[in-house]
N, C-alpha and C. Protein backbone atom coordinates (compact mmCIF):
# COMPACT_ATOMS: atom_id res chain seq x y z
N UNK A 1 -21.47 52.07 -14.37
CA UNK A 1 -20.76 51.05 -13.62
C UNK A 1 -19.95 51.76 -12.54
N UNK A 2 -20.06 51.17 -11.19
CA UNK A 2 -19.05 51.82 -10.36
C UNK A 2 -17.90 51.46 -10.25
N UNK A 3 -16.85 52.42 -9.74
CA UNK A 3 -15.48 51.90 -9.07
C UNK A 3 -15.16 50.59 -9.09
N UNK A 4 -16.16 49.89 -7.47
CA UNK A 4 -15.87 48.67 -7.69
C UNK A 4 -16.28 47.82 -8.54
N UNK A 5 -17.32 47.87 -9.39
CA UNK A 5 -17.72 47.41 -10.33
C UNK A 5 -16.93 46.99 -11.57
N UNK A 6 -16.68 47.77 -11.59
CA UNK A 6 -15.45 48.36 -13.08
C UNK A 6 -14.46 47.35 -12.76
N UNK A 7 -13.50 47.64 -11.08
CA UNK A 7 -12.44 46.76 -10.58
C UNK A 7 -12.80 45.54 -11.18
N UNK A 8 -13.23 44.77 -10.45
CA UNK A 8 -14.11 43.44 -10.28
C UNK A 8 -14.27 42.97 -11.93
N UNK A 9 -14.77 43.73 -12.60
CA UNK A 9 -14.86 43.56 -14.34
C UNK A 9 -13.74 43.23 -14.80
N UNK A 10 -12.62 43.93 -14.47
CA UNK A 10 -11.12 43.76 -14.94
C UNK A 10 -10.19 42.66 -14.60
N UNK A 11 -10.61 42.93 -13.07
CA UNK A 11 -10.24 41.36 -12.59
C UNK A 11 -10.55 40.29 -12.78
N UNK A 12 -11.81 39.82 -13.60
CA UNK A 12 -11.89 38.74 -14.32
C UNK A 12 -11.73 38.67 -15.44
N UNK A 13 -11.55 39.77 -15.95
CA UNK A 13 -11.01 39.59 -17.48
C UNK A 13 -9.24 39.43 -17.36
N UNK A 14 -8.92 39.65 -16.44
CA UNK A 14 -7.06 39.33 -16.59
C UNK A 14 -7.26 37.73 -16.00
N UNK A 15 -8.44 37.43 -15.26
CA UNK A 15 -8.17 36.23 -15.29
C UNK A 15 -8.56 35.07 -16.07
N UNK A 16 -9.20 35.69 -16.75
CA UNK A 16 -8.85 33.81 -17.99
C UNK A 16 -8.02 34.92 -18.91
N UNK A 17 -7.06 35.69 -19.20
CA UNK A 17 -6.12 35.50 -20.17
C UNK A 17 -4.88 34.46 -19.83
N UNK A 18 -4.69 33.91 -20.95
CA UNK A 18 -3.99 32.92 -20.65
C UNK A 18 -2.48 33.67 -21.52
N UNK A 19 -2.46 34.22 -22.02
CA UNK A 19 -1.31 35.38 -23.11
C UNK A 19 -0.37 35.85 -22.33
N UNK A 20 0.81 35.47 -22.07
CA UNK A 20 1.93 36.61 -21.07
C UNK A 20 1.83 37.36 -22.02
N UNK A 21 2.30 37.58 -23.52
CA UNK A 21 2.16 38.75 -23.81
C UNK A 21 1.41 39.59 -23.53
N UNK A 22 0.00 39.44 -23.86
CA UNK A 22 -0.94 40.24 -23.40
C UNK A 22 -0.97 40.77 -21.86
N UNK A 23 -0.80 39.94 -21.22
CA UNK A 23 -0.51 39.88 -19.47
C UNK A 23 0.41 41.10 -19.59
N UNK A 24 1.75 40.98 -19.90
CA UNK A 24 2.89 42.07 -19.58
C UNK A 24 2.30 42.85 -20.86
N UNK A 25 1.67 43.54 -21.17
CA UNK A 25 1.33 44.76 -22.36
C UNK A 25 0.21 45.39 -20.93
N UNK A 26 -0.76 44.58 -20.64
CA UNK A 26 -1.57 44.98 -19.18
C UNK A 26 -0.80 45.63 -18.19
N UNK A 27 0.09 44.64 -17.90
CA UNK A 27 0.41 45.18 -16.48
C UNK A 27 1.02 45.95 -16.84
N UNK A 28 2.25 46.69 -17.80
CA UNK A 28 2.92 47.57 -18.06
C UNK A 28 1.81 48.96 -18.19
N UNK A 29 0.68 48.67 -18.96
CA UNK A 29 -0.35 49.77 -19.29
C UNK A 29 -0.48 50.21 -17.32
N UNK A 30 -1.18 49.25 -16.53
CA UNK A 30 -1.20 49.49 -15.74
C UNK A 30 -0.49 50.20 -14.59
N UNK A 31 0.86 49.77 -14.64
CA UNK A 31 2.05 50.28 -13.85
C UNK A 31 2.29 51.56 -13.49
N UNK A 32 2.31 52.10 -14.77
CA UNK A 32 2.24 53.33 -15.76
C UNK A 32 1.25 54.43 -15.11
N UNK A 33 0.06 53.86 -15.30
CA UNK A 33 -0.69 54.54 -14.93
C UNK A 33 -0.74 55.20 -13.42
N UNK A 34 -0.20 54.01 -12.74
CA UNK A 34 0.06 54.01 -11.00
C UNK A 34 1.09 54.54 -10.27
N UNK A 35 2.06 55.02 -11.53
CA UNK A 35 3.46 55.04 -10.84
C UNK A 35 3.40 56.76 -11.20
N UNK A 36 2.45 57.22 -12.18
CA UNK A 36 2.66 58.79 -12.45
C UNK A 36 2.16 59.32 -11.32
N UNK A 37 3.20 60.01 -10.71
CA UNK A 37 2.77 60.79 -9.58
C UNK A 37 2.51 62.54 -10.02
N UNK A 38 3.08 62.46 -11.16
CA UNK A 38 3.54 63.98 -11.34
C UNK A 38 3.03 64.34 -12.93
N UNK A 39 2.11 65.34 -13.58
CA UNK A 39 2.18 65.79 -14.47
C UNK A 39 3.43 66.21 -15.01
N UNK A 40 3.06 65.91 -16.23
CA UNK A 40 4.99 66.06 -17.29
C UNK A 40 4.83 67.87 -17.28
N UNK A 41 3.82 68.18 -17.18
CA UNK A 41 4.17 70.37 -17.44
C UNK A 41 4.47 70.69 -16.14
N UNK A 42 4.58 69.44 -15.47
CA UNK A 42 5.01 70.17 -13.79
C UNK A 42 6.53 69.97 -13.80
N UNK A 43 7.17 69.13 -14.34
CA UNK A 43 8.20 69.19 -14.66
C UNK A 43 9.12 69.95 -15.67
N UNK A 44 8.65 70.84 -16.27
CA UNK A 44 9.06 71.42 -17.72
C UNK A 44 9.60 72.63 -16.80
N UNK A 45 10.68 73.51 -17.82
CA UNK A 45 11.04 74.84 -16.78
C UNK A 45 10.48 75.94 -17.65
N UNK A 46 10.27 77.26 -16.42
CA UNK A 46 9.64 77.94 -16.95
C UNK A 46 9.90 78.52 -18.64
N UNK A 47 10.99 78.61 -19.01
CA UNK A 47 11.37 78.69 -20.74
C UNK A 47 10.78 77.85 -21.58
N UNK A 48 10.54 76.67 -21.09
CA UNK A 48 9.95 75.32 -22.28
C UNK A 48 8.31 75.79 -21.74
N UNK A 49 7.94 76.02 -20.91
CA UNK A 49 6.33 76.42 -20.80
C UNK A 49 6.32 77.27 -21.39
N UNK A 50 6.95 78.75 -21.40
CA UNK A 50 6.79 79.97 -22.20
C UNK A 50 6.68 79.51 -23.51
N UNK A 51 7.74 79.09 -24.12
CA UNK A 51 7.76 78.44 -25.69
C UNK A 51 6.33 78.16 -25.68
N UNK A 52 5.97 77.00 -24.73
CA UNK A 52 4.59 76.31 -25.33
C UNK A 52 3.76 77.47 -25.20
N UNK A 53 3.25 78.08 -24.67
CA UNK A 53 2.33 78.81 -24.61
C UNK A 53 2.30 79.98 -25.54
N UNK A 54 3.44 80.09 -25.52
CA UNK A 54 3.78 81.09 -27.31
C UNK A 54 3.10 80.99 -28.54
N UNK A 55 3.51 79.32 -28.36
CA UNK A 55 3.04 78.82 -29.85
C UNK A 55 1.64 78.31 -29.82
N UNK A 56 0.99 78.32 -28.90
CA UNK A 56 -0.55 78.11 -28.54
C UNK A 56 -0.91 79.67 -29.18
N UNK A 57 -0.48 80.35 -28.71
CA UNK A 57 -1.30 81.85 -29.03
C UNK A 57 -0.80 81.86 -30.81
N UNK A 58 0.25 82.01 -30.90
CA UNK A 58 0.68 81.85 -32.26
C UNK A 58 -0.45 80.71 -33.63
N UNK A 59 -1.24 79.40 -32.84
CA UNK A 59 -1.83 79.01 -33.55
C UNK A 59 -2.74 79.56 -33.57
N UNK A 60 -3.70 79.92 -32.04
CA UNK A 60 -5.27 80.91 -31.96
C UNK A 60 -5.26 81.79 -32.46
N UNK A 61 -3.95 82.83 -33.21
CA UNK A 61 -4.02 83.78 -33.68
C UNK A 61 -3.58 83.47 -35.31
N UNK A 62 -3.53 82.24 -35.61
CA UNK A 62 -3.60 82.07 -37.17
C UNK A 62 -1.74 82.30 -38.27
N UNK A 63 -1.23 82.37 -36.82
CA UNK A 63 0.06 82.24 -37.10
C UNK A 63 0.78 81.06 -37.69
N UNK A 64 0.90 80.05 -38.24
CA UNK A 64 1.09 79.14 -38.79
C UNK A 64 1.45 78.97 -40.09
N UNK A 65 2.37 77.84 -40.33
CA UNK A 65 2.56 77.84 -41.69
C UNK A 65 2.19 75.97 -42.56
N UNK A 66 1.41 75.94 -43.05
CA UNK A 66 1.08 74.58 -43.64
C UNK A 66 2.49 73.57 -43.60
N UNK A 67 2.17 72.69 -43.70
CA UNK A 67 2.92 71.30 -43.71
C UNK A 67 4.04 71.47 -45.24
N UNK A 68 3.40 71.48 -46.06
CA UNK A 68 3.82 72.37 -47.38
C UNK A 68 5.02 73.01 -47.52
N UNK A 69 4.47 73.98 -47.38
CA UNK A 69 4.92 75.61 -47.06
C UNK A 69 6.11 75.28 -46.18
N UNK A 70 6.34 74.36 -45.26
CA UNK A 70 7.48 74.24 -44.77
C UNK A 70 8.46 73.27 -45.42
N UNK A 71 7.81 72.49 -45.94
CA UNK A 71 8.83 71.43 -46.75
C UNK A 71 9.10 72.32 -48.09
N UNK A 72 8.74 73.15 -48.22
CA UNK A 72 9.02 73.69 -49.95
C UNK A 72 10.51 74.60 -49.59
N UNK A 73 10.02 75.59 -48.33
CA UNK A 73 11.38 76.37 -47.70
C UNK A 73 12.51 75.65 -47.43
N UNK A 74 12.18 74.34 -47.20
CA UNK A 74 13.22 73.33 -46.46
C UNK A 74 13.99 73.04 -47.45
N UNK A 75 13.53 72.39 -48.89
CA UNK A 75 14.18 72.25 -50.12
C UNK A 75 14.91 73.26 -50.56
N UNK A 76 14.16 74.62 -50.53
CA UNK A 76 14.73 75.53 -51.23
C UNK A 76 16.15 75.96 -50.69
N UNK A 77 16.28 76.22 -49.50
CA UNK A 77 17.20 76.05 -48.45
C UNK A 77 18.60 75.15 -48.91
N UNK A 78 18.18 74.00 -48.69
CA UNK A 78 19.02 73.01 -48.97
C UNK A 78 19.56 72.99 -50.47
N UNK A 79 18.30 73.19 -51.95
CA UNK A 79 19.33 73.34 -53.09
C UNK A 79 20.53 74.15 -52.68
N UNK A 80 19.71 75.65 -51.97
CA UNK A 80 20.85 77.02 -52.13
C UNK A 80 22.40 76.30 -51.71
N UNK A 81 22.11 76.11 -50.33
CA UNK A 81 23.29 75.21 -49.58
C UNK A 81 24.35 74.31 -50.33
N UNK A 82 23.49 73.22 -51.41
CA UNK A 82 23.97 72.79 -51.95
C UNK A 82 25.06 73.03 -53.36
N UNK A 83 24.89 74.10 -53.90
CA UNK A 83 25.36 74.61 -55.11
C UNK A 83 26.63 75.49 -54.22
């Protein structure tokens, strides 16, 4: 389907909804889409990119610790704390 094709498809499907809800859940999806001018990592500063890219290598390299494994430290932690 092309461009205008696609358009044209959409535009008759917003027109028999009869739903404002649905209507404003659309146009908001839509808005959204129109109003991003800017990737969010273009905005990040170079320290919050470093972090990310840290922890990218940190997963490709098997660095990680299970879901688990972190809630068990988390408890253990917190008894100590607690007593």
């Amino acid at each position: 389907m092309s461009t205008a094709e696609l358009k044209n498809s959409i535009h008759q499907l917003v027109d028999v909804i009869s739903d404002n809800q649905t209507l404003k859940a659309i146009y908001t999806l839509l808005s959204k889409q129109t109003s991003q001018e800017k990737d969010w990592w273009d905005e990040l500063s170079a320290k919050e990119k470093a972090t990310i890219e840290k922890g990218l290598k940190d997963i490709k390299s098997g660095r990680l610790h299970s879901h688990e494994e972190v809630i068990a430290k988390s408890n253990a932690l917190i008894r100590k704390h607690k007593k």
